[in-house]
PDB file of N, CA and C in Angstrom:
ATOM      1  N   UNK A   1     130.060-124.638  35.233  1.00  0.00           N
ATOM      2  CA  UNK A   1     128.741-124.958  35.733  1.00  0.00           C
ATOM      3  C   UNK A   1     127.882-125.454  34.582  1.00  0.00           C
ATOM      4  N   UNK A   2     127.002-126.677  34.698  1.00  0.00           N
ATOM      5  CA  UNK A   2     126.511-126.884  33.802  1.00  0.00           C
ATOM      6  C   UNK A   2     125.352-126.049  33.993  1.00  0.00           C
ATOM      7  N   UNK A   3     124.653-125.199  33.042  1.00  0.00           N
ATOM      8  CA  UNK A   3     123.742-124.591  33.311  1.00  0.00           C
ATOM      9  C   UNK A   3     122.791-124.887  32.097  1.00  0.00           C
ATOM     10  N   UNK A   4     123.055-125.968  31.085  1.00  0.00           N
ATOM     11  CA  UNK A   4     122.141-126.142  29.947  1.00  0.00           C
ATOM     12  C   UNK A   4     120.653-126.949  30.605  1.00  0.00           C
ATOM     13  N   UNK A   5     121.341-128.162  32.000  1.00  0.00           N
ATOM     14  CA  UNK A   5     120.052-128.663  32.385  1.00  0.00           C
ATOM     15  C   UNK A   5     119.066-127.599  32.765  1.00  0.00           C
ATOM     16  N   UNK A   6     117.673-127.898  33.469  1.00  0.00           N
ATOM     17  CA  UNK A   6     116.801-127.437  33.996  1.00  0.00           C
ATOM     18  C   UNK A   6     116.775-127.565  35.098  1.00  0.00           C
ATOM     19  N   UNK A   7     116.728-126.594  35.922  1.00  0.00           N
ATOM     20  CA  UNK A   7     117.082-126.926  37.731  1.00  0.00           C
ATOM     21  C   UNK A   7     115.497-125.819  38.103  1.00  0.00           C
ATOM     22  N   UNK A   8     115.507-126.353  39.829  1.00  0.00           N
ATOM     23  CA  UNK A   8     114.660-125.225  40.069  1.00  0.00           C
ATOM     24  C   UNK A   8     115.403-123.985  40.143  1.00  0.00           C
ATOM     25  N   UNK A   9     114.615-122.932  40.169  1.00  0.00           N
ATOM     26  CA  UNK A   9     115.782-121.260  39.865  1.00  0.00           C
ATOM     27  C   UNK A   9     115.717-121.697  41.445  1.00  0.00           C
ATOM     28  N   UNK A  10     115.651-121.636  42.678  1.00  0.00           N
ATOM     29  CA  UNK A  10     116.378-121.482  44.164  1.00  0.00           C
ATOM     30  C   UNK A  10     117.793-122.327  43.884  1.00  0.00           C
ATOM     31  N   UNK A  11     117.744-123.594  42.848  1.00  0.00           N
ATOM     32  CA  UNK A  11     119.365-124.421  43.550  1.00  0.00           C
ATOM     33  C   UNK A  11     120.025-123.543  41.981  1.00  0.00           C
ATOM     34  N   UNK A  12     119.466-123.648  41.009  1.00  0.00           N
ATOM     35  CA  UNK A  12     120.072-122.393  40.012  1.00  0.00           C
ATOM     36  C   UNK A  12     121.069-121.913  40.633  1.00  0.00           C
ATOM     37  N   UNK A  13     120.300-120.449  41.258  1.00  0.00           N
ATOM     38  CA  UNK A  13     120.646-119.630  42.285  1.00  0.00           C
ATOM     39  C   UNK A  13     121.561-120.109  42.519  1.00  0.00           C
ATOM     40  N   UNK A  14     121.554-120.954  43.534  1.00  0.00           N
ATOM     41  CA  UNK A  14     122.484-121.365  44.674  1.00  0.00           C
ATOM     42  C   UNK A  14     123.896-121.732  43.690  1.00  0.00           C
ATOM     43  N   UNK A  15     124.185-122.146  42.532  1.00  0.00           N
ATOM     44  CA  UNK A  15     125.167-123.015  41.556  1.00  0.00           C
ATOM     45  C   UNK A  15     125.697-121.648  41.428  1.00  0.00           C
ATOM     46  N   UNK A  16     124.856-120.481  40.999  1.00  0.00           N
ATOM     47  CA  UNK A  16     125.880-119.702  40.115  1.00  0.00           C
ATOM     48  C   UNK A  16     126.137-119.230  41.807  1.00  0.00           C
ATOM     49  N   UNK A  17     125.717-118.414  42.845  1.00  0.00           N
ATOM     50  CA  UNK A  17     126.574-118.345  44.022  1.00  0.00           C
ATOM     51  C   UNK A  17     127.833-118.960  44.405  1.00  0.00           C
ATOM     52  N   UNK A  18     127.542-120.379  44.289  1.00  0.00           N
ATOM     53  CA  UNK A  18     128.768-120.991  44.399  1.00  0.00           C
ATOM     54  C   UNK A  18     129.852-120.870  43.826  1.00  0.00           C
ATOM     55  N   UNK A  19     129.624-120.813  42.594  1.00  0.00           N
ATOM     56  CA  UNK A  19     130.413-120.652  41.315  1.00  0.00           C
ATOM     57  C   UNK A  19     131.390-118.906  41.826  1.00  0.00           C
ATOM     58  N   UNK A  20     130.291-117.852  42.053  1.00  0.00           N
ATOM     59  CA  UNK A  20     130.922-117.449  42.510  1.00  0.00           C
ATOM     60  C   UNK A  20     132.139-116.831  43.411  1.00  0.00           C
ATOM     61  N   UNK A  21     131.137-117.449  44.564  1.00  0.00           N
ATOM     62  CA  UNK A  21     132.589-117.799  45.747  1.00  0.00           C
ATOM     63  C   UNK A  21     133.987-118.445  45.418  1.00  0.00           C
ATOM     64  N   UNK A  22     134.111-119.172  44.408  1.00  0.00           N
ATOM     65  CA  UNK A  22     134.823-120.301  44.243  1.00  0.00           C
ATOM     66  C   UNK A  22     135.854-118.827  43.352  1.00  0.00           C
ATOM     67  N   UNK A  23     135.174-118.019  42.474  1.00  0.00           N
ATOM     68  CA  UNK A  23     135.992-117.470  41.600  1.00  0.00           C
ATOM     69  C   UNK A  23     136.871-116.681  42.875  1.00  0.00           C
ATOM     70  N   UNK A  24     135.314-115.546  43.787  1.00  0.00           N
ATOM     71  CA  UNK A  24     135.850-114.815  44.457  1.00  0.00           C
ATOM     72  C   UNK A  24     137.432-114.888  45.434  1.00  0.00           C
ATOM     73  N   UNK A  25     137.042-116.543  45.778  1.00  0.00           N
ATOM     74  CA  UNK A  25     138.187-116.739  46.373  1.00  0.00           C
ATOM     75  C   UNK A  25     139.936-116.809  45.849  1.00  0.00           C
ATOM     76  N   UNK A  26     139.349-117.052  44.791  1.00  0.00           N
ATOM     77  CA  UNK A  26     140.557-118.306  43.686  1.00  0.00           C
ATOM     78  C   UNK A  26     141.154-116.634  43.328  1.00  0.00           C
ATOM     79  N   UNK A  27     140.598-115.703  42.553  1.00  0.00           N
ATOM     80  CA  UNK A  27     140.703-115.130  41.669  1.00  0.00           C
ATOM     81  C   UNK A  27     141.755-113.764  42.620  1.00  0.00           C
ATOM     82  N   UNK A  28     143.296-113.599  41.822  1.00  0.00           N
ATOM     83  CA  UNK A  28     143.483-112.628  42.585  1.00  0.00           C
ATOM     84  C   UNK A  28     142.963-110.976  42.349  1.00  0.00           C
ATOM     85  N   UNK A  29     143.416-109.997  43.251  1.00  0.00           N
ATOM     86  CA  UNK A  29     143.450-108.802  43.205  1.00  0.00           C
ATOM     87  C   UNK A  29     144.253-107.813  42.562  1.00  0.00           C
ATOM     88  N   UNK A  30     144.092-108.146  40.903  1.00  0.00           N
ATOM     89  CA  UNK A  30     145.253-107.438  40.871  1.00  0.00           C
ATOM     90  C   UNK A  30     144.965-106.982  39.002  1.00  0.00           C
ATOM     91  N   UNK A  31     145.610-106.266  38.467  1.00  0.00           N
ATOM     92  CA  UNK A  31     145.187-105.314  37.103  1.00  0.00           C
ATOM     93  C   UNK A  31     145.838-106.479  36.159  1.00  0.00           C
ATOM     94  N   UNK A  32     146.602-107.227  36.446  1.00  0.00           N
ATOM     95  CA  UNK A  32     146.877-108.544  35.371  1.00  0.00           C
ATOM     96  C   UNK A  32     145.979-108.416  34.232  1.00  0.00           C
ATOM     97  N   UNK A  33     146.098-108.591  32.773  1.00  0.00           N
ATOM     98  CA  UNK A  33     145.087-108.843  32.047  1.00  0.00           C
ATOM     99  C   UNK A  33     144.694-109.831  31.799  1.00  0.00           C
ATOM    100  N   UNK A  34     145.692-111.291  32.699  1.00  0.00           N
ATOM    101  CA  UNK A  34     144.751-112.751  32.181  1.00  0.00           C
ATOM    102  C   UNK A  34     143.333-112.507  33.522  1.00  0.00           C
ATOM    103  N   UNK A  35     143.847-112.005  34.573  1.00  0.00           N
ATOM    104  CA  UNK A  35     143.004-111.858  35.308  1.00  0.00           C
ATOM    105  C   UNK A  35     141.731-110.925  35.221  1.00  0.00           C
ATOM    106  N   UNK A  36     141.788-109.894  34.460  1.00  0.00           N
ATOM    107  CA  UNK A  36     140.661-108.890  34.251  1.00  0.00           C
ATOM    108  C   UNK A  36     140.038-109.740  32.925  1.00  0.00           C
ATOM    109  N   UNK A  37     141.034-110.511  32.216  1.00  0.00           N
ATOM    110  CA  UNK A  37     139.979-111.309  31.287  1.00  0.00           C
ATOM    111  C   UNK A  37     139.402-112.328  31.472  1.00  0.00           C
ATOM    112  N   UNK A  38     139.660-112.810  33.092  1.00  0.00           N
ATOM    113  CA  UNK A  38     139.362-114.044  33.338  1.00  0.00           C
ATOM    114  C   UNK A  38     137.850-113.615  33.937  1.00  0.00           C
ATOM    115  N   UNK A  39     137.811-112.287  34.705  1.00  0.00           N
ATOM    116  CA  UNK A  39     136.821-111.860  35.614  1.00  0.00           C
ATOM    117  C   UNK A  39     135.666-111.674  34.114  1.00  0.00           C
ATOM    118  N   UNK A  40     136.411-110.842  33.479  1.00  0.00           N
ATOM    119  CA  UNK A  40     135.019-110.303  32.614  1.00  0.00           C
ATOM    120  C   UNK A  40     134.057-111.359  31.505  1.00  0.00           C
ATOM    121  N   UNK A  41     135.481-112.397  31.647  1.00  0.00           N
ATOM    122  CA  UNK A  41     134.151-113.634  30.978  1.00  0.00           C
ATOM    123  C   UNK A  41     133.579-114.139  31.731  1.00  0.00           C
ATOM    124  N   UNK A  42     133.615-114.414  32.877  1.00  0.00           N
ATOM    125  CA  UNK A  42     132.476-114.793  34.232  1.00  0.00           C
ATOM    126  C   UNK A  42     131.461-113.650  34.470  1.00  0.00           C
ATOM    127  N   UNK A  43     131.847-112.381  34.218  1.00  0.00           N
ATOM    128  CA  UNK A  43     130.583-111.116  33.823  1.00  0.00           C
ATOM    129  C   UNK A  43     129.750-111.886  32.457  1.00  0.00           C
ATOM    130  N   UNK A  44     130.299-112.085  31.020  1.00  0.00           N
ATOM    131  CA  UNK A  44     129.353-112.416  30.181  1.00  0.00           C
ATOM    132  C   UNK A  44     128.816-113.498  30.125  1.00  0.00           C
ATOM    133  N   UNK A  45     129.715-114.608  31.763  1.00  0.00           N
ATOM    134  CA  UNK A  45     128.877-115.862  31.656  1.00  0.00           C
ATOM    135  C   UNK A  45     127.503-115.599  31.891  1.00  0.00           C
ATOM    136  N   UNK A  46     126.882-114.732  33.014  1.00  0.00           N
ATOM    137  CA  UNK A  46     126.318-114.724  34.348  1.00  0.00           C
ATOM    138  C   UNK A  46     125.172-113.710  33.190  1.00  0.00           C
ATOM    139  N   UNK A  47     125.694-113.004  32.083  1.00  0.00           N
ATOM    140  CA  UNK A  47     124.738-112.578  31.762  1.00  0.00           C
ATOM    141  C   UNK A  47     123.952-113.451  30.201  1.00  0.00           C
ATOM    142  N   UNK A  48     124.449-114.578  30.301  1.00  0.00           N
ATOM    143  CA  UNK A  48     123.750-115.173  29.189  1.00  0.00           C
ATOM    144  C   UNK A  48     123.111-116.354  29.878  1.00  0.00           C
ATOM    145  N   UNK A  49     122.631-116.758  31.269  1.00  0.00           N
ATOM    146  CA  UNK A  49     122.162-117.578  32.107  1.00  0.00           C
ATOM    147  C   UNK A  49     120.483-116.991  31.472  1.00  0.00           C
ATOM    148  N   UNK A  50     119.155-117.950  31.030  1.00  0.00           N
ATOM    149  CA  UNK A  50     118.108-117.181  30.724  1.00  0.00           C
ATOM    150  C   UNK A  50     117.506-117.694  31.866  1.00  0.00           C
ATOM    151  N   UNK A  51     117.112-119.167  32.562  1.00  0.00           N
ATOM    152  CA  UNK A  51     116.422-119.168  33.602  1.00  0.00           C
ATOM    153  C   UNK A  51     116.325-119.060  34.705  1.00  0.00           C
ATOM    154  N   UNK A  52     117.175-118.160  34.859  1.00  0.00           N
ATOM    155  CA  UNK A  52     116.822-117.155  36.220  1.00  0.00           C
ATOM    156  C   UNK A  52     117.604-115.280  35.944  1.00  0.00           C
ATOM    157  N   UNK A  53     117.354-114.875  37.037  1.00  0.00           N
ATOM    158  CA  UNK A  53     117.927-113.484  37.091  1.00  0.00           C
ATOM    159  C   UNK A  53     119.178-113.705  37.901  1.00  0.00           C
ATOM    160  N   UNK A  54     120.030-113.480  37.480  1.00  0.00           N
ATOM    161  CA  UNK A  54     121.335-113.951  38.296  1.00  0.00           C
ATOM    162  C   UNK A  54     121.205-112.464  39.934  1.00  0.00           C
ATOM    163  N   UNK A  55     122.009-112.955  40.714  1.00  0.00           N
ATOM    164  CA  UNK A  55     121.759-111.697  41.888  1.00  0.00           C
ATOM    165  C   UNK A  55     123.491-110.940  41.242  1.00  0.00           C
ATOM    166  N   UNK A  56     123.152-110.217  40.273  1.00  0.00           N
ATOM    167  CA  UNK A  56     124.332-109.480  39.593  1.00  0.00           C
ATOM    168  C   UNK A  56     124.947-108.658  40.365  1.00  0.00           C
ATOM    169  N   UNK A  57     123.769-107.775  40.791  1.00  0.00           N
ATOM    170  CA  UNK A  57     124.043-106.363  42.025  1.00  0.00           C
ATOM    171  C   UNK A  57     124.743-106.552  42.884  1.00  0.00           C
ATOM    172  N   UNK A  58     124.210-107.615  43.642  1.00  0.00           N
ATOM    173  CA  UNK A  58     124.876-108.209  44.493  1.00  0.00           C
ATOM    174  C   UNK A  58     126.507-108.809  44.371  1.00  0.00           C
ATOM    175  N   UNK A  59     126.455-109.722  43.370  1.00  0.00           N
ATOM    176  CA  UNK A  59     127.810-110.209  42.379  1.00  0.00           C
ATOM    177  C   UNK A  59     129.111-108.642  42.731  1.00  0.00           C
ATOM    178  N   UNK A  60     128.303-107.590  41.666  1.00  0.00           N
ATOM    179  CA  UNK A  60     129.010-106.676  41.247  1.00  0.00           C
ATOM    180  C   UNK A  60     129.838-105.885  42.892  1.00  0.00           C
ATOM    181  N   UNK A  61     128.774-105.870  43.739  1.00  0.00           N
ATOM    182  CA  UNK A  61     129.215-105.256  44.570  1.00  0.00           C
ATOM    183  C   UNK A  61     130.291-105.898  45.890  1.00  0.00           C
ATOM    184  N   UNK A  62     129.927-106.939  45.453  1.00  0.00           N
ATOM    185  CA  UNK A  62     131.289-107.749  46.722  1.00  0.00           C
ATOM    186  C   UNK A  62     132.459-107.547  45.698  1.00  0.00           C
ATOM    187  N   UNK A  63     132.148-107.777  44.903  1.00  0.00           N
ATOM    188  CA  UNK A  63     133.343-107.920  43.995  1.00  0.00           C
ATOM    189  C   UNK A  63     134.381-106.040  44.161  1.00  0.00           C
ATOM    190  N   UNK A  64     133.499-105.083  44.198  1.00  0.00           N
ATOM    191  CA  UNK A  64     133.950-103.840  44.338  1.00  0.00           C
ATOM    192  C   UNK A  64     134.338-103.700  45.960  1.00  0.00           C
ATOM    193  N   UNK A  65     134.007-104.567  46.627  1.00  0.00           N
ATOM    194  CA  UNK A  65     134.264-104.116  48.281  1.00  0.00           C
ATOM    195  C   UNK A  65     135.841-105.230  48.209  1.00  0.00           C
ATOM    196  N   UNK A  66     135.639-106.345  47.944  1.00  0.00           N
ATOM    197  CA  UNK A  66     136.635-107.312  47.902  1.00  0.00           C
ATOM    198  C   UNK A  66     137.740-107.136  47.154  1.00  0.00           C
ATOM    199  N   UNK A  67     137.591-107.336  46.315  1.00  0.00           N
ATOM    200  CA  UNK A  67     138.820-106.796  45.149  1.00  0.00           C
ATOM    201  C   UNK A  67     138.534-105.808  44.327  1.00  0.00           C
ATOM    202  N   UNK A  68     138.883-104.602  44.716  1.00  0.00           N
ATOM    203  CA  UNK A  68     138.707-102.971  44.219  1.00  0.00           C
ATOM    204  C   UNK A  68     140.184-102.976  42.960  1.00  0.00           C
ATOM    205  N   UNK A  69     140.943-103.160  43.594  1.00  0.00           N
ATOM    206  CA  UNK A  69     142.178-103.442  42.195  1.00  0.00           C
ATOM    207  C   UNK A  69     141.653-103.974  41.003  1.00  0.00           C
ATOM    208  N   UNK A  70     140.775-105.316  41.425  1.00  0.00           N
ATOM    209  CA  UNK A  70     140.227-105.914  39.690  1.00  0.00           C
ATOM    210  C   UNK A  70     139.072-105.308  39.098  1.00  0.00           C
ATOM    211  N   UNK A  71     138.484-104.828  40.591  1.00  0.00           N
ATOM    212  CA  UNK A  71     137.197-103.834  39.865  1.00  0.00           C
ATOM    213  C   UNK A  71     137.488-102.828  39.062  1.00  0.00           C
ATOM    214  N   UNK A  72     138.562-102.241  39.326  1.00  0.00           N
ATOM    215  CA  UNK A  72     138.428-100.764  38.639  1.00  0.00           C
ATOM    216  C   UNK A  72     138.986-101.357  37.662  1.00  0.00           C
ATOM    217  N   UNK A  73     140.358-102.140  37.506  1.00  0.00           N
ATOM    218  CA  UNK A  73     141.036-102.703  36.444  1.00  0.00           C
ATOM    219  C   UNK A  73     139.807-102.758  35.093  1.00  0.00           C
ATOM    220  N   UNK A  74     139.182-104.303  35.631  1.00  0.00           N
ATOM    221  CA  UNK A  74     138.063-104.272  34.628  1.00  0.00           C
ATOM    222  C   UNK A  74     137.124-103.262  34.371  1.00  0.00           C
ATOM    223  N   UNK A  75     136.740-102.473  34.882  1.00  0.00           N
ATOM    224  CA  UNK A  75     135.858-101.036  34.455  1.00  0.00           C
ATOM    225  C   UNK A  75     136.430-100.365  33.392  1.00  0.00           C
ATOM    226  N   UNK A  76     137.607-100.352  33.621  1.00  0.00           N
ATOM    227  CA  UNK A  76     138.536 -99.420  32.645  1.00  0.00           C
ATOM    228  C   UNK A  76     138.723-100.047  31.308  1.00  0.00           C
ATOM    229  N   UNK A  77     138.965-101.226  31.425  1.00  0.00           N
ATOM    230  CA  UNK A  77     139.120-102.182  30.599  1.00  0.00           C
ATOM    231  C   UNK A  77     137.585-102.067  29.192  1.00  0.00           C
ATOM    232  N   UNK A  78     136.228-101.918  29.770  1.00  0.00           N
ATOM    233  CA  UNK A  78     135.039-102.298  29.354  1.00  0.00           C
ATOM    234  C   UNK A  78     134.623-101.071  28.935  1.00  0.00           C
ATOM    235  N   UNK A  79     134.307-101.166  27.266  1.00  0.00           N
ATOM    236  CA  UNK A  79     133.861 -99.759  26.676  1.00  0.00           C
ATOM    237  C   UNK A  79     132.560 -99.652  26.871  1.00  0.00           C
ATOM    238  N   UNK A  80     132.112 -98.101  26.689  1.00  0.00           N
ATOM    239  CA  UNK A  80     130.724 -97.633  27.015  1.00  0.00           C
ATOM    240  C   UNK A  80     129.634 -98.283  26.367  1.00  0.00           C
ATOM    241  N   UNK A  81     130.116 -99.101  24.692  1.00  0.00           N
ATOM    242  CA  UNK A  81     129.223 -99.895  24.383  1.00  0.00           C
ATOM    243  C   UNK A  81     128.916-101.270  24.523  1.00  0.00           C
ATOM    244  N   UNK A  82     129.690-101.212  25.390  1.00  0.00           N
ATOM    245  CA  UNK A  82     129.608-102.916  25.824  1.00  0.00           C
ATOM    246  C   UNK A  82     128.495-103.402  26.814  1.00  0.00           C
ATOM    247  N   UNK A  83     127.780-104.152  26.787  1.00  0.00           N
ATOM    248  CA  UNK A  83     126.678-105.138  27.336  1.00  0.00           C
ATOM    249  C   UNK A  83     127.192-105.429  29.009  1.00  0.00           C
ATOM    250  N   UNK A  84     128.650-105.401  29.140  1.00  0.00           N
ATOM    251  CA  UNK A  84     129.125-104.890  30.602  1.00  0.00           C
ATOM    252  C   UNK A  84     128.881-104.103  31.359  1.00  0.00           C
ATOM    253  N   UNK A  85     129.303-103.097  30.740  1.00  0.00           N
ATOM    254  CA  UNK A  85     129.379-101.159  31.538  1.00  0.00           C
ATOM    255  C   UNK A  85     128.297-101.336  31.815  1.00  0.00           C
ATOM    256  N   UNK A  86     127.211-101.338  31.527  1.00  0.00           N
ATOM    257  CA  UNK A  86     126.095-101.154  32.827  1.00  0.00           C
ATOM    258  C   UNK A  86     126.777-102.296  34.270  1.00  0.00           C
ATOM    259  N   UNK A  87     127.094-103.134  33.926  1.00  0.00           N
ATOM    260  CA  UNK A  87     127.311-103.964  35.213  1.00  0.00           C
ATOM    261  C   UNK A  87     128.025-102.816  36.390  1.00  0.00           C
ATOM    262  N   UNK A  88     128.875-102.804  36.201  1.00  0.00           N
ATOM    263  CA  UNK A  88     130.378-101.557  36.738  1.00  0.00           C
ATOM    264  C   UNK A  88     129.300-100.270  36.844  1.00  0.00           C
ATOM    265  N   UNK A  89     128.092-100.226  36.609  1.00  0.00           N
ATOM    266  CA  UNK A  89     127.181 -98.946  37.432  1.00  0.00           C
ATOM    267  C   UNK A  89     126.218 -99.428  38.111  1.00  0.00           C
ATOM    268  N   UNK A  90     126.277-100.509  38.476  1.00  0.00           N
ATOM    269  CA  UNK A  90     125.564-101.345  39.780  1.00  0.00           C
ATOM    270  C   UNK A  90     126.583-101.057  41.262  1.00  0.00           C
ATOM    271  N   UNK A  91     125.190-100.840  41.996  1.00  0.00           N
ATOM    272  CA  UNK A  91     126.240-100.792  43.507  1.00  0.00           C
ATOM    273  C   UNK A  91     124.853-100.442  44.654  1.00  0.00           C
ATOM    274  N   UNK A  92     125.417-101.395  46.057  1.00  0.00           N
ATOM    275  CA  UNK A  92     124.192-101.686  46.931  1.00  0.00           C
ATOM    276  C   UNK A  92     125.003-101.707  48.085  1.00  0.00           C
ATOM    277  N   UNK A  93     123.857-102.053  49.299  1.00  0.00           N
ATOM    278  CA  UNK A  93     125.013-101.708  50.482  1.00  0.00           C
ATOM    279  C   UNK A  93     125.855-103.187  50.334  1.00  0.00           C
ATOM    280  N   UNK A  94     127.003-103.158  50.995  1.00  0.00           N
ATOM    281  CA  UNK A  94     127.973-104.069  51.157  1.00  0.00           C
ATOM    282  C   UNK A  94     127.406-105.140  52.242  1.00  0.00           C
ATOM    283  N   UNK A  95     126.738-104.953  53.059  1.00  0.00           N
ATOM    284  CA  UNK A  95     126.160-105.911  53.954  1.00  0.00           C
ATOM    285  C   UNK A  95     125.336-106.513  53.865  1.00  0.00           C
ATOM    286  N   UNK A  96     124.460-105.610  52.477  1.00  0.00           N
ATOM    287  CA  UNK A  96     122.757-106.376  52.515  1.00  0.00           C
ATOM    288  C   UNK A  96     123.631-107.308  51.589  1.00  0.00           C
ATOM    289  N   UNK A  97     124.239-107.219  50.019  1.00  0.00           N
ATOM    290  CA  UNK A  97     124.898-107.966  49.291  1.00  0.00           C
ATOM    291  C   UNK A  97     125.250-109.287  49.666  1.00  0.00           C
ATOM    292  N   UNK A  98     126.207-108.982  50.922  1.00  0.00           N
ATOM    293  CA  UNK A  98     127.128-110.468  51.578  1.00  0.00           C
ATOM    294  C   UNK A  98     125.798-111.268  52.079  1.00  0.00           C
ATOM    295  N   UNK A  99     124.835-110.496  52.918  1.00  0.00           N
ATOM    296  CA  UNK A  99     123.421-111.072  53.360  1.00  0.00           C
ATOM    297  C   UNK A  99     122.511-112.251  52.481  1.00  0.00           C
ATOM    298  N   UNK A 100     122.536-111.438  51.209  1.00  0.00           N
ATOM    299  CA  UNK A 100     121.519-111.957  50.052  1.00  0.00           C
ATOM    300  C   UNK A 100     121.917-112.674  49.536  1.00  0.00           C
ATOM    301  N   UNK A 101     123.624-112.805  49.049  1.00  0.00           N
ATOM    302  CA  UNK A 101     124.449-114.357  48.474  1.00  0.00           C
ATOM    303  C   UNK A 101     124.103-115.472  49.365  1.00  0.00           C
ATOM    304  N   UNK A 102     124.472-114.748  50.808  1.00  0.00           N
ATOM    305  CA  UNK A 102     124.706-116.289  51.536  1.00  0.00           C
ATOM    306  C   UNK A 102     123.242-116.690  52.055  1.00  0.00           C
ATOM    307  N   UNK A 103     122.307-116.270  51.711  1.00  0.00           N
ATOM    308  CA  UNK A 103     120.688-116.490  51.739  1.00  0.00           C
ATOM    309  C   UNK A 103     120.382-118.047  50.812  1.00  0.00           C
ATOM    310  N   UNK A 104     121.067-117.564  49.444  1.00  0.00           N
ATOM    311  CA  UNK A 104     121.068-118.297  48.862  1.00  0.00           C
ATOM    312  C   UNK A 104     121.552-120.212  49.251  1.00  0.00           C
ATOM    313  N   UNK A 105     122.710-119.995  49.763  1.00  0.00           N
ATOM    314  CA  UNK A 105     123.342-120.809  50.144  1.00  0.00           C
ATOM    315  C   UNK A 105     122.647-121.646  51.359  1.00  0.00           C
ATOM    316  N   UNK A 106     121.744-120.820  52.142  1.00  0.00           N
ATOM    317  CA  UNK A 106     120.755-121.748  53.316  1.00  0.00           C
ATOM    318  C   UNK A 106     120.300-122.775  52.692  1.00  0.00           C
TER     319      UNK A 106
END
């Protein structure tokens, strides 16, 4: 994603959503480590984005309803001092989450 231009933060938004889906789909379920390293650099992409607030919570928590194998994988994976582990202690309902991504996407 190019994210160096300047966009308004709603289509922002909407890019890294996409971006998402695209991983969510692509990306399998499973403790692989190209795969838990593939997930957790799309975690430190999403947190070096400055003009906007990425919907992380949201991010974090489909990702724990959807693929629970890569979730925990990567949790385990991510030490207590890492700029991650707070991510992996995010969690919201599963419906408002799927709700608020695809909000974006209207």
């Amino acid at each position: 994603m190019n994210r160096t231009s300047m966009h308004e933060p709603l289509e922002t938004k909407r890019m890294i959503v996409r971006e998402f889906i695209d991983l969510i789909q692509t990306i399998p379920d499973d403790e692989e480590q190209a795969t838990v390293q593939k997930f957790l650099r799309y975690l430190q992409s999403l947190l070096r984005i400055k003009q906007v607030v990425p919907p992380v919570v949201e991010i974090m928590t489909v990702v724990k309803h959807t693929k629970p194998v890569l979730f925990h994988a990567a949790r385990r994976t991510v030490l207590k001092s890492s700029n991650l582990f707070m991510l992996f202690q995010l969690d919201m309902s599963f419906p408002l989450a799927q709700e608020r991504l695809e909000d974006y996407l209207k």
